[in-house]
Protein backbone atom coordinates (compact mmCIF):
# COMPACT_ATOMS: atom_id res chain seq x y z
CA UNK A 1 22.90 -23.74 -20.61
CA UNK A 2 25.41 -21.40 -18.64
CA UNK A 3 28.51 -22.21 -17.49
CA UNK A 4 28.62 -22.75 -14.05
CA UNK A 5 32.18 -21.42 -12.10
CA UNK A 6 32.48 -24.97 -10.92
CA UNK A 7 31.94 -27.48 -13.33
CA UNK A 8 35.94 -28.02 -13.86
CA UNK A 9 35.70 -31.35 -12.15
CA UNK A 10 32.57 -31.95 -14.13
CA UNK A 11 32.51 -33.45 -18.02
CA UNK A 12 28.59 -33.27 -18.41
CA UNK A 13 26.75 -30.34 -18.90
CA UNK A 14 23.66 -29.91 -15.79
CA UNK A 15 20.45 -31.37 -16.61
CA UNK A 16 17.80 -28.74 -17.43
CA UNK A 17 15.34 -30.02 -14.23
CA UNK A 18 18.43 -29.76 -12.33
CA UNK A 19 19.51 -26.24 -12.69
CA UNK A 20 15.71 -25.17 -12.78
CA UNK A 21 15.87 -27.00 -8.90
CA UNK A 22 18.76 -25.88 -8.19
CA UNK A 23 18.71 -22.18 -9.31
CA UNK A 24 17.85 -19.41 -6.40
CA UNK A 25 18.23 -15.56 -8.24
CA UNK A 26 14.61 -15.85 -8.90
CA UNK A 27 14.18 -15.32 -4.76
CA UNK A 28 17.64 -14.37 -3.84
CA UNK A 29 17.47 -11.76 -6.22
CA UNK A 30 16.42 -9.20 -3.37
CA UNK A 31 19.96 -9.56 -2.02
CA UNK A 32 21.74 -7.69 -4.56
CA UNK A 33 22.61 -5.08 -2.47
CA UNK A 34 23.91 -6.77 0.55
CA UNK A 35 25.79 -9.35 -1.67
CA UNK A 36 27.92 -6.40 -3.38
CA UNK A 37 28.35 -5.00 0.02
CA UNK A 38 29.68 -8.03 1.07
CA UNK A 39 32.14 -8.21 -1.71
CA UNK A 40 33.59 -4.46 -1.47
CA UNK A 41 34.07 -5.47 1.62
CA UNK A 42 35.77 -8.76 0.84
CA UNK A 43 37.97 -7.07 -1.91
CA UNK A 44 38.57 -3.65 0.66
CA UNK A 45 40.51 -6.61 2.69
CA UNK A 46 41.90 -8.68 0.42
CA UNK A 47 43.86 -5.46 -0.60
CA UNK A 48 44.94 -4.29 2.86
CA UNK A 49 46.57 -7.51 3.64
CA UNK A 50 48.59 -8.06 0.18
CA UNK A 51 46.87 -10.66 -1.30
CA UNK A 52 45.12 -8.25 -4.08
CA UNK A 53 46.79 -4.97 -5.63
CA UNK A 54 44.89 -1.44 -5.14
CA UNK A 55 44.50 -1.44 -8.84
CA UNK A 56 42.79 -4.44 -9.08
CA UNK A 57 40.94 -3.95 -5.79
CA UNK A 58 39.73 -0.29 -7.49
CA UNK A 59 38.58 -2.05 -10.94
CA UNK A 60 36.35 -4.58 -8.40
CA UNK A 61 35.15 -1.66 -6.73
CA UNK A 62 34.19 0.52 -9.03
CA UNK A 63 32.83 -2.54 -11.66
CA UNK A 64 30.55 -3.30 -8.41
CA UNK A 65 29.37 -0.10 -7.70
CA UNK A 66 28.52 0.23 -11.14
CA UNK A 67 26.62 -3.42 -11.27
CA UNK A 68 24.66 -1.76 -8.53
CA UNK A 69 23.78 1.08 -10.20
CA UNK A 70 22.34 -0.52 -13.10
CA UNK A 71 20.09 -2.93 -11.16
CA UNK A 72 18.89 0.08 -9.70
CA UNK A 73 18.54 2.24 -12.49
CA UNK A 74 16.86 -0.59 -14.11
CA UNK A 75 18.98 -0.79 -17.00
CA UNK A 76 20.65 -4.18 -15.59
CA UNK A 77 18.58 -7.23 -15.61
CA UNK A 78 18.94 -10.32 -13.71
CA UNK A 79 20.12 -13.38 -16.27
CA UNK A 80 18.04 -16.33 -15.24
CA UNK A 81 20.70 -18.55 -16.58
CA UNK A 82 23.16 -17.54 -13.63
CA UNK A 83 22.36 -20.20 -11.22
CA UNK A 84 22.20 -17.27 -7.93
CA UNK A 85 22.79 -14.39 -7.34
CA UNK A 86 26.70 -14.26 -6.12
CA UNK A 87 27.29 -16.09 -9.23
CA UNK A 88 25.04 -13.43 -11.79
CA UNK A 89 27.25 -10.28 -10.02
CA UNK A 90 30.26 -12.34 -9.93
CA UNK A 91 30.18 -13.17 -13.55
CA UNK A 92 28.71 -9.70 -14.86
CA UNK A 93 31.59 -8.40 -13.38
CA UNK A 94 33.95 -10.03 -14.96
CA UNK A 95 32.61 -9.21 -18.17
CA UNK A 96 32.71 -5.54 -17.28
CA UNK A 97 36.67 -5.51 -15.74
CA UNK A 98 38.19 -9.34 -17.03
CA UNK A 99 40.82 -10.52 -14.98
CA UNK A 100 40.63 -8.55 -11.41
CA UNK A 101 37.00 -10.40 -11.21
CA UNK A 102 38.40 -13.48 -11.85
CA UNK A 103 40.09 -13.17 -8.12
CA UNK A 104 37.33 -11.64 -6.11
CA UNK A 105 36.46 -14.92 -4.89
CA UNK A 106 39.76 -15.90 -3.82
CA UNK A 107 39.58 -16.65 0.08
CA UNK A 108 35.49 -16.90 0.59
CA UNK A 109 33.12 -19.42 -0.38
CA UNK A 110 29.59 -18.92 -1.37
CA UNK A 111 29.08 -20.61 1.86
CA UNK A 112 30.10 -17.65 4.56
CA UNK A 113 29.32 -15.10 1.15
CA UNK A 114 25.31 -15.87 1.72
CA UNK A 115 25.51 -15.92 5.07
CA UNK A 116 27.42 -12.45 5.03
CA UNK A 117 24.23 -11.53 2.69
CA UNK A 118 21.34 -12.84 4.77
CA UNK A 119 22.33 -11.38 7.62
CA UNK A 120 23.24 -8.34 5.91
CA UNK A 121 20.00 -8.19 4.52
CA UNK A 122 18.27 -9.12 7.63
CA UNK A 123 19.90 -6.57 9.39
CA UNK A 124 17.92 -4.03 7.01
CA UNK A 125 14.37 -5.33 6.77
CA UNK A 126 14.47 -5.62 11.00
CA UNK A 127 15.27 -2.21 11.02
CA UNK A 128 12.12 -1.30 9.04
CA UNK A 129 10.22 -3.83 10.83
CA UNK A 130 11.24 -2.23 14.31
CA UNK A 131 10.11 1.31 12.85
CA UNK A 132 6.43 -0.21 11.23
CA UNK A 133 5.86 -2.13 15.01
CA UNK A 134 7.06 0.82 16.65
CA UNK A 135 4.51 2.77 14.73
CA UNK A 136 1.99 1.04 15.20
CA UNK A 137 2.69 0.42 18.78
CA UNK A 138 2.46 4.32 19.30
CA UNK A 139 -0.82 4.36 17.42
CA UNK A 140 -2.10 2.21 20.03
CA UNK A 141 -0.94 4.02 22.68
CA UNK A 142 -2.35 7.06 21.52
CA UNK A 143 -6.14 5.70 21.16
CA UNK A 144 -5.43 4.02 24.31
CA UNK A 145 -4.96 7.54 25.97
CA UNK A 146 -7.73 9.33 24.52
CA UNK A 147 -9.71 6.39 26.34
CA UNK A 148 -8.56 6.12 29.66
CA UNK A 149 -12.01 6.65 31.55
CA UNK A 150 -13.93 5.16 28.69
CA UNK A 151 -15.61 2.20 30.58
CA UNK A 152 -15.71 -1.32 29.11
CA UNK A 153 -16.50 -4.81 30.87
CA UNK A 154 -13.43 -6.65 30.21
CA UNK A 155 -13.92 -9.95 30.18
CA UNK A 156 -12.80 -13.71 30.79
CA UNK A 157 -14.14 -16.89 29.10
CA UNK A 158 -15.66 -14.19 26.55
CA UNK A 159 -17.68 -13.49 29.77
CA UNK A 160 -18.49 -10.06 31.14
CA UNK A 161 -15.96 -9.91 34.15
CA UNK A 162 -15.33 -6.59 35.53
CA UNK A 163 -15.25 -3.22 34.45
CA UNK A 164 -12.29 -1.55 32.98
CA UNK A 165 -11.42 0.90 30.50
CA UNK A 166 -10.90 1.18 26.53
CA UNK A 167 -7.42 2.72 27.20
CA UNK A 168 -6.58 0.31 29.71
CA UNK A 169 -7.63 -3.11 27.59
CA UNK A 170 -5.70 -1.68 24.37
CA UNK A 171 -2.57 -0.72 26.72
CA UNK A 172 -2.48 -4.70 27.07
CA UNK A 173 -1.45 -5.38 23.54
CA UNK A 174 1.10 -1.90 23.74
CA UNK A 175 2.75 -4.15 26.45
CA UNK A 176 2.71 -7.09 23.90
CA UNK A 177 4.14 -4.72 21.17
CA UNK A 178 7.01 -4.12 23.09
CA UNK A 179 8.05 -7.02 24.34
CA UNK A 180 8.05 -8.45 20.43
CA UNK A 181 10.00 -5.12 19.82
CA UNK A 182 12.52 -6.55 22.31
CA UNK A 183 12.44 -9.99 21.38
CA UNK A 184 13.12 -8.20 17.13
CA UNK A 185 16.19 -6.16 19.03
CA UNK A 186 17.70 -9.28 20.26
CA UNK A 187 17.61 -11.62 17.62
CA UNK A 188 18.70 -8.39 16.05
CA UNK A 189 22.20 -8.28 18.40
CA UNK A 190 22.66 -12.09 17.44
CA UNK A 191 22.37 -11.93 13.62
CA UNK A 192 24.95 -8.48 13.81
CA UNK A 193 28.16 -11.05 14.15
CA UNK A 194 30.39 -11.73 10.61
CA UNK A 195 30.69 -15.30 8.94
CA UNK A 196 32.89 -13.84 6.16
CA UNK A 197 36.14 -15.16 6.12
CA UNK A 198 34.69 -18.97 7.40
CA UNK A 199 35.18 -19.68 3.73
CA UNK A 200 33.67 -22.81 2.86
CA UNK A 201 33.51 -24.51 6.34
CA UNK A 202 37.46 -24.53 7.48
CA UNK A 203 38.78 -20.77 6.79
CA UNK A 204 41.33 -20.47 4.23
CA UNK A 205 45.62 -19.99 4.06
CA UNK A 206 45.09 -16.52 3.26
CA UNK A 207 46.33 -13.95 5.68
CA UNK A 208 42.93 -12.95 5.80
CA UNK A 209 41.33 -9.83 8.12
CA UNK A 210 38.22 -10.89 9.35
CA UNK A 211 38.02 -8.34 12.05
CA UNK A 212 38.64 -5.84 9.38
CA UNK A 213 36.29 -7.16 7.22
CA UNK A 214 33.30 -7.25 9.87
CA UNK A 215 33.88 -3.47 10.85
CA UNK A 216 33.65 -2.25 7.28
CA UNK A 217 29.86 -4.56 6.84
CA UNK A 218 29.33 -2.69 10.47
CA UNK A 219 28.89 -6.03 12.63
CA UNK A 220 29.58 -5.91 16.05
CA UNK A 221 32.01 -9.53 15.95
CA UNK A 222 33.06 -11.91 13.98
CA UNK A 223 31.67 -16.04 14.45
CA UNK A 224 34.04 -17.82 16.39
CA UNK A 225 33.70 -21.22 14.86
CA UNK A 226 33.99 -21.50 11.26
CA UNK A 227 31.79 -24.48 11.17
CA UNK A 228 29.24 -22.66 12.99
CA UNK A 229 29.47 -19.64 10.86
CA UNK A 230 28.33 -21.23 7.63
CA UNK A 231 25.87 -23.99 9.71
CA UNK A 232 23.86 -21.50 11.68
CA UNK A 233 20.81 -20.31 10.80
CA UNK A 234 19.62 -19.60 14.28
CA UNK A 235 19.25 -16.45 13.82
CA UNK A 236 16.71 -16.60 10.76
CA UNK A 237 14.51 -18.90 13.04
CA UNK A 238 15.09 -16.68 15.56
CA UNK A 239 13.47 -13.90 13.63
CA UNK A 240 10.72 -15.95 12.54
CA UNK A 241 9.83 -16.70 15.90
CA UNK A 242 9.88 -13.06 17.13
CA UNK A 243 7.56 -11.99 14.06
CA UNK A 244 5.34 -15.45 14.47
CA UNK A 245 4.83 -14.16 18.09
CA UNK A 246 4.22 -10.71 16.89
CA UNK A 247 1.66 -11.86 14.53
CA UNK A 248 -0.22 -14.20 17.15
CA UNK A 249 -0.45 -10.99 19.27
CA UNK A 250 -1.65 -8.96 16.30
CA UNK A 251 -4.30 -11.98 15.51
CA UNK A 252 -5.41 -11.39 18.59
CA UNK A 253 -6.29 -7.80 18.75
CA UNK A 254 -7.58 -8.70 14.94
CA UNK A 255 -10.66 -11.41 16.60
CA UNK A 256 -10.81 -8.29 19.17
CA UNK A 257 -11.81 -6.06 16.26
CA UNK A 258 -14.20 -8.59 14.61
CA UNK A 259 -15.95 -9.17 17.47
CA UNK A 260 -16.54 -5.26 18.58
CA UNK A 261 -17.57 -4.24 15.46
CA UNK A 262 -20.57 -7.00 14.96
CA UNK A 263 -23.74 -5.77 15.56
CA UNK A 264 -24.02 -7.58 18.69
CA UNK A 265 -21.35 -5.85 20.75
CA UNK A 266 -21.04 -2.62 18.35
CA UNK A 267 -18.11 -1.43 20.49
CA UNK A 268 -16.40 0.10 17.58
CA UNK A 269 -16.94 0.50 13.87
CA UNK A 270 -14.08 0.21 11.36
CA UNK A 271 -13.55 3.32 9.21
CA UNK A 272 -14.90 2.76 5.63
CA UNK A 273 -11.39 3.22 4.46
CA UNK A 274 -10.37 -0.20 6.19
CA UNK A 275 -13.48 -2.23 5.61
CA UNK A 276 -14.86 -3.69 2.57
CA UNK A 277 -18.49 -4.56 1.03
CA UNK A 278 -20.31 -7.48 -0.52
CA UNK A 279 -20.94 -8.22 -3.78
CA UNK A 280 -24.40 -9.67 -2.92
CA UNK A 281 -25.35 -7.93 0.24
CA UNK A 282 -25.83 -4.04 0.20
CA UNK A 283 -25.90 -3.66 3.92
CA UNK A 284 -22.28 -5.35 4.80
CA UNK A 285 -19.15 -3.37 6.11
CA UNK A 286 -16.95 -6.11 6.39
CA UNK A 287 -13.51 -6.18 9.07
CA UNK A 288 -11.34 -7.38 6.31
CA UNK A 289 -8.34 -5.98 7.13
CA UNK A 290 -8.47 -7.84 10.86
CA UNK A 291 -9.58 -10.95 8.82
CA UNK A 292 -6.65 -10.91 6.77
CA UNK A 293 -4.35 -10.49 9.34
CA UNK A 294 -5.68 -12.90 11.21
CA UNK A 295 -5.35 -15.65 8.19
CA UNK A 296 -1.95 -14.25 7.08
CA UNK A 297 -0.65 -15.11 10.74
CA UNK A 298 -1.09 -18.67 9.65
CA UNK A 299 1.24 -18.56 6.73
CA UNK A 300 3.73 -16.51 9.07
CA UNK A 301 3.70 -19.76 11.74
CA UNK A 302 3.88 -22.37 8.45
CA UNK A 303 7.20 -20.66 7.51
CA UNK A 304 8.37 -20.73 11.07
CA UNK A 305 7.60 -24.46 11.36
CA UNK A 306 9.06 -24.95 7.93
CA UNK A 307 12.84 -23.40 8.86
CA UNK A 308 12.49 -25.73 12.08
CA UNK A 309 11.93 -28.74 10.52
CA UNK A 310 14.17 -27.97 7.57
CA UNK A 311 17.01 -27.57 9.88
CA UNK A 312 16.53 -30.06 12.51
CA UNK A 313 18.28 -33.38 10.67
CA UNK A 314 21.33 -30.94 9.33
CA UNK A 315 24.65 -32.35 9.71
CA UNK A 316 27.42 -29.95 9.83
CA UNK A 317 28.46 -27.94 7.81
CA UNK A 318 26.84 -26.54 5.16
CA UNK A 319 23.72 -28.23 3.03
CA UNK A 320 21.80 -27.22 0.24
CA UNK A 321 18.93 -27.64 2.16
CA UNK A 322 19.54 -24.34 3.74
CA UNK A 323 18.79 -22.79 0.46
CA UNK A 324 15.13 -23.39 1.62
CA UNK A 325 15.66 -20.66 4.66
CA UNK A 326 15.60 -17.83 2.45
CA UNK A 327 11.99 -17.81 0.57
CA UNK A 328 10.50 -18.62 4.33
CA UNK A 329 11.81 -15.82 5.85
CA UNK A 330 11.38 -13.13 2.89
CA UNK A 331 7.57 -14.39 2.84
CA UNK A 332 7.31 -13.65 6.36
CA UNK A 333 9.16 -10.41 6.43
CA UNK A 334 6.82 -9.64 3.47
CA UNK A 335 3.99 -10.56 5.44
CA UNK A 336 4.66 -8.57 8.26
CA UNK A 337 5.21 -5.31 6.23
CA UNK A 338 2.35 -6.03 4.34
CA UNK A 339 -0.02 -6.37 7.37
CA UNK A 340 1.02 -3.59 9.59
CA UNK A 341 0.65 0.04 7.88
CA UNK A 342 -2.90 -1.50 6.74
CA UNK A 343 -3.73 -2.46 10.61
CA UNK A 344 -2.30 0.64 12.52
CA UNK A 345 -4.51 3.13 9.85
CA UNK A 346 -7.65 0.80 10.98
CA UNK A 347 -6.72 1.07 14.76
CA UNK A 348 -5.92 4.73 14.27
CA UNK A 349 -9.41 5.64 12.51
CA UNK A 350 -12.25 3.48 14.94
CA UNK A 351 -14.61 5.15 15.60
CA UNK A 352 -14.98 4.15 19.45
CA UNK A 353 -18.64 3.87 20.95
CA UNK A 354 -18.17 5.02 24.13
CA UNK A 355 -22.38 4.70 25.09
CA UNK A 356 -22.16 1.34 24.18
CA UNK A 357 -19.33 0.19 26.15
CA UNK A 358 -20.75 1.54 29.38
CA UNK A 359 -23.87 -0.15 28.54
CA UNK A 360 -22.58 -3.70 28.50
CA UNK A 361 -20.23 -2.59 31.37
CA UNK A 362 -23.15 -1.94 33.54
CA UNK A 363 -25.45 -4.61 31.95
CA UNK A 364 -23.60 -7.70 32.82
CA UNK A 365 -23.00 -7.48 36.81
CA UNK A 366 -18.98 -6.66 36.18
CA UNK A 367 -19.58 -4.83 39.58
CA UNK A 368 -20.62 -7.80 41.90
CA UNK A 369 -16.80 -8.47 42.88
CA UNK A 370 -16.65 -4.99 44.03
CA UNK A 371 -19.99 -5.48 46.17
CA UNK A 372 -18.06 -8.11 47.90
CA UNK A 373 -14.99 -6.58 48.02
CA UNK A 374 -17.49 -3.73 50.14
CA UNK A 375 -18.87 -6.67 52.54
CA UNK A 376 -14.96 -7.37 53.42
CA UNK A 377 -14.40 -3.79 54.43
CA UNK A 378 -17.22 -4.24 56.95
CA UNK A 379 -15.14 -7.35 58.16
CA UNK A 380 -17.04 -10.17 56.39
CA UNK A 381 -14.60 -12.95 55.35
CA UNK A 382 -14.39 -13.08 51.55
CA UNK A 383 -15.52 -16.52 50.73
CA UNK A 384 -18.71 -15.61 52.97
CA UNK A 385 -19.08 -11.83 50.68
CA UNK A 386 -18.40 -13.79 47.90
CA UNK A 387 -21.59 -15.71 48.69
CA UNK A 388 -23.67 -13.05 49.88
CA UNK A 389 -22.82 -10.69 46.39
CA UNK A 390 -23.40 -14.18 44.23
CA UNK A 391 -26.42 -14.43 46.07
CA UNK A 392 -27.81 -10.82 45.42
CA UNK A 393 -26.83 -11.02 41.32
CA UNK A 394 -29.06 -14.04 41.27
CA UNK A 395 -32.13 -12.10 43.14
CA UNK A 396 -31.12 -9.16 40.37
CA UNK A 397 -31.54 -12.01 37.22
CA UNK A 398 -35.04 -13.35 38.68
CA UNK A 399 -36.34 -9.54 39.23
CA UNK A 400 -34.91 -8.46 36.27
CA UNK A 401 -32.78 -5.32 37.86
CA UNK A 402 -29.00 -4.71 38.27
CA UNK A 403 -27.53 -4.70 41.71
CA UNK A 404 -27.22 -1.17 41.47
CA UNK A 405 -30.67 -0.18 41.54
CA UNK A 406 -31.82 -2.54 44.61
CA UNK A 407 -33.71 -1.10 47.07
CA UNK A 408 -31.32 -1.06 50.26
CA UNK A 409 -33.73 -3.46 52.13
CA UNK A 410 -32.93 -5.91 49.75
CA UNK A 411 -29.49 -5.55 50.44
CA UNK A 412 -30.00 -5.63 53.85
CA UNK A 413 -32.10 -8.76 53.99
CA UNK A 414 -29.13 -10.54 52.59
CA UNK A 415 -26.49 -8.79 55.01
CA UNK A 416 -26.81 -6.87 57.61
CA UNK A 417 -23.96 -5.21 57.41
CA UNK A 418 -24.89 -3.37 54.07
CA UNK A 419 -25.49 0.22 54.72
CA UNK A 420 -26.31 3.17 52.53
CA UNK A 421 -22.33 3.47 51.48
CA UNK A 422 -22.96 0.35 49.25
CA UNK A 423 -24.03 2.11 46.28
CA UNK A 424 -20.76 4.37 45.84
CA UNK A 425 -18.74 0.75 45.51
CA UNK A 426 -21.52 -0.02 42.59
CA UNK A 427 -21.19 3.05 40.74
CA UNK A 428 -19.41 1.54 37.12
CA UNK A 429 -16.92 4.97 37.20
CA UNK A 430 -16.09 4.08 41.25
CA UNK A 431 -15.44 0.06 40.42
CA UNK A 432 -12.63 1.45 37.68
CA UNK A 433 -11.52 4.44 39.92
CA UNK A 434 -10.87 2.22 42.69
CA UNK A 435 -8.51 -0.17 40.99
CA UNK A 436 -6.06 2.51 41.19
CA UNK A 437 -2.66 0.41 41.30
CA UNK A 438 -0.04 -0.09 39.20
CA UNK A 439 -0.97 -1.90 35.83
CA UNK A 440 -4.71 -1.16 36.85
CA UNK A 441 -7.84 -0.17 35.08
CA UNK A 442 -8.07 3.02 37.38
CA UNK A 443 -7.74 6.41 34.47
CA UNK A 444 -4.77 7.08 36.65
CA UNK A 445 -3.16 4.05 36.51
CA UNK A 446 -3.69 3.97 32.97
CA UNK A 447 -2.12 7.39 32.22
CA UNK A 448 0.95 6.23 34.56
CA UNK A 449 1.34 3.35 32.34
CA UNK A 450 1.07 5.32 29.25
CA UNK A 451 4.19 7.38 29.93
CA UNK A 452 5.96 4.01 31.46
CA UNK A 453 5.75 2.21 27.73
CA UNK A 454 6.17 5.30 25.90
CA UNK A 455 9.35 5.46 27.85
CA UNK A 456 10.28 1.93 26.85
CA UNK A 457 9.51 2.09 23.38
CA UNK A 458 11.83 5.30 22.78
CA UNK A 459 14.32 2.99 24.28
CA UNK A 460 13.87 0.20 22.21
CA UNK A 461 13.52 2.76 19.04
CA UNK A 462 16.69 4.45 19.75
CA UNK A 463 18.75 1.12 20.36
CA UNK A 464 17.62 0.37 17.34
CA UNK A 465 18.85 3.28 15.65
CA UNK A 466 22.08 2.53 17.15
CA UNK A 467 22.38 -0.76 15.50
């Protein structure tokens, strides 16, 4: 068994099961990189303000940048006997440069050190998450305007409703995109703040420079209670949350998918390159990609649900407990990057039925609101149009016809005040058209929206950039 850096007060060795619970470098592994940030950091102040010499601060330096170099390289590998992985750098590099090694951890705890590393970390993956959303996001946007007068029934209650468009239905989850984009670049601006120097829970009697410090990691701040600084994981719930609500939104758009490619609606069908087969059944182009996105947003909420319940009996300060936070929110970053490149190259390659859209469009009666809306503009009160057009759709389901192709006398014999005009306010193409408002189904409205959220999004992209 390893010697652990703290088993001075200690005068028996760690049971086996013990360190096998207790170790994390099999998970927190990943953080290499941020964790020897942290600590050039650490040592880059520790020099400034006396308390190590620029030799020895060099020797740390350089032995980390070489530790670094090896994991990379490949020629380094991780000792499962270190217990995580502050410990396996800290230790390797005092085997490379002896003594100055000894004193990088002079004035930190591993307490604020992995909560410099998570959010360090963090800090990275959102950035890459913010570019695969943002990507996607765009990819939706762009089938969305190649289908701005394609006509769909929208629907509520699974029910055909009204008509719409294609570009106007898929600009709903662009909307959705960017508002998790926002919700990303927030918890983004709240995780950017420095815990290093918090030490264990109480600071330390070092001269310290934890503004110094925080610049060099580039956060914005530093924590301004110590306590809080090594207690807080609001921020990795935070992110959970953001991606959870992502994910719902992608789920969404996944049962979308599912449904429009089944033979009963045919709406779309899924490039072969993003569907899979059967193993029994020779016929079957199956929407696995939307299926597995859909399931996968289940594990995504678990984790979510996990880091809240893990956290809500937590007295201050720190707890091993927290130790838990990190595989939850590494599977659901994982999860996340996994998912999206495979779902924006199946959005970006449907192959959009167009005939069959308008078909159940003008099939299901998604024009009788705009047959009463007509009866108002002769001055009939809605409630009494509403009745009149209700009235005519059932006369259309016993005489099997649509109410477009009624015979004006029919129309007539109903109201009165129906007149040849009628049929223009039926036409599929004039109940979209004349929807022309803001956030409407109208082509127009559609393309204005378009250029609104591709507005927004180079916002959000080039904030994000700035962090």
């Amino acid at each position: 068994m390893a010697k652990m850096m703290w088993d001075g007060r200690f005068q028996k060795a760690t049971a086996a099961d013990v360190a096998k619970m207790n170790s994390s470098l099999g998970f927190d592994q990943r953080m290499y990189a941020a964790d020897i940030a942290g600590s050039i950091a650490h040592a880059t102040m520790l020099a400034a303000v006396g308390v190590l010499t620029d030799t020895e601060r060099d020797a740390i330096v350089g032995g980390l940048r070489g530790i670094q170099a090896d994991i990379e390289s490949g020629t380094l590998a991780f000792d499962n006997g270190a217990e995580d992985i502050h410990m396996f750098v800290e230790e390797e590099l005092t085997a490379r440069i002896g003594e100055p090694g000894k004193k990088l951890h002079t004035a930190r705890s591993r307490n604020d050190q992995v909560a410099t590393d998570l959010r360090l970390w963090m800090r990275g993956e959102l950035a890459t998450l913010t570019a695969m959303i943002g990507e996607l996001t765009t990819t939706v946007i762009a089938v969305a305007e190649a289908h701005t007068s394609t006509v769909m029934p929208g629907y509520t209650h699974l029910q055909r409703a009204q008509p719409i468009t294609f570009g106007h239905h898929l600009m709903a989850y662009a909307h959705m995109f960017v508002r998790d984009l926002a919700r990303l670049a927030d918890a983004g601006a709240r995780a950017n703040v420095s815990p290093l120097g918090a030490a264990a829970l109480a600071t330390t009697t070092y001269p310290i420079d934890r503004a110094m410090s925080a610049e060099l990691l580039g956060f914005d701040a530093v924590m301004g209670n110590s306590i809080d600084a090594v207690a807080d994981r609001d921020y990795v719930v935070e992110v959970a949350a953001a991606l959870s609500l992502f994910m719902m939104h992608l789920s969404r758009l996944s049962e979308e998918v599912i449904l429009w490619s089944s033979a009963e609606f045919a709406f779309v069908e899924i490039d072969d390159a993003y569907a899979t087969g059967s193993s029994i059944m020779p016929q079957k182009k199956n929407p696995d990609v939307a299926e597995l996105t859909r399931g996968k947003t289940s594990r995504v909420f678990g984790h979510l649900l996990g880091l809240l319940t893990m956290m809500k009996n937590l007295p201050l300060a720190y707890n091993k407990d927290l130790q838990e936070d990190k595989e939850a929110i590494f599977d659901v970053v994982d999860t996340v990057r996994l998912v999206v490149p495979a779902f924006t190259g199946m959005i970006a390659t449907l192959d959009v039925r167009e005939e069959r859209m308008r078909e159940a469009a003008a099939g299901g009666f998604t024009n009788a609101t705009n047959l009463a809306d007509y009866l108002v503009t002769k001055g009939v009160p809605f409630r009494e149009a509403h009745a009149h057009s209700g009235a005519l759709v059932h006369y259309c389901i016993e005489h099997g016809t649509v109410l477009e192709d009624l015979p004006l006398e029919v129309f007539q014999a109903e109201s009165d005040v129906i007149e040849d005009d009628v049929y223009g306010f039926l036409d599929i193409d004039a109940c979209v058209a004349r929807r022309n408002i803001p956030g409407g189904p109208a082509p127009a409205a559609v393309v204005a929206d378009i250029a609104a959220v591709r507005s927004e999004l180079a916002t959000l992209r080039i904030s994000a950039g700035a962090q």
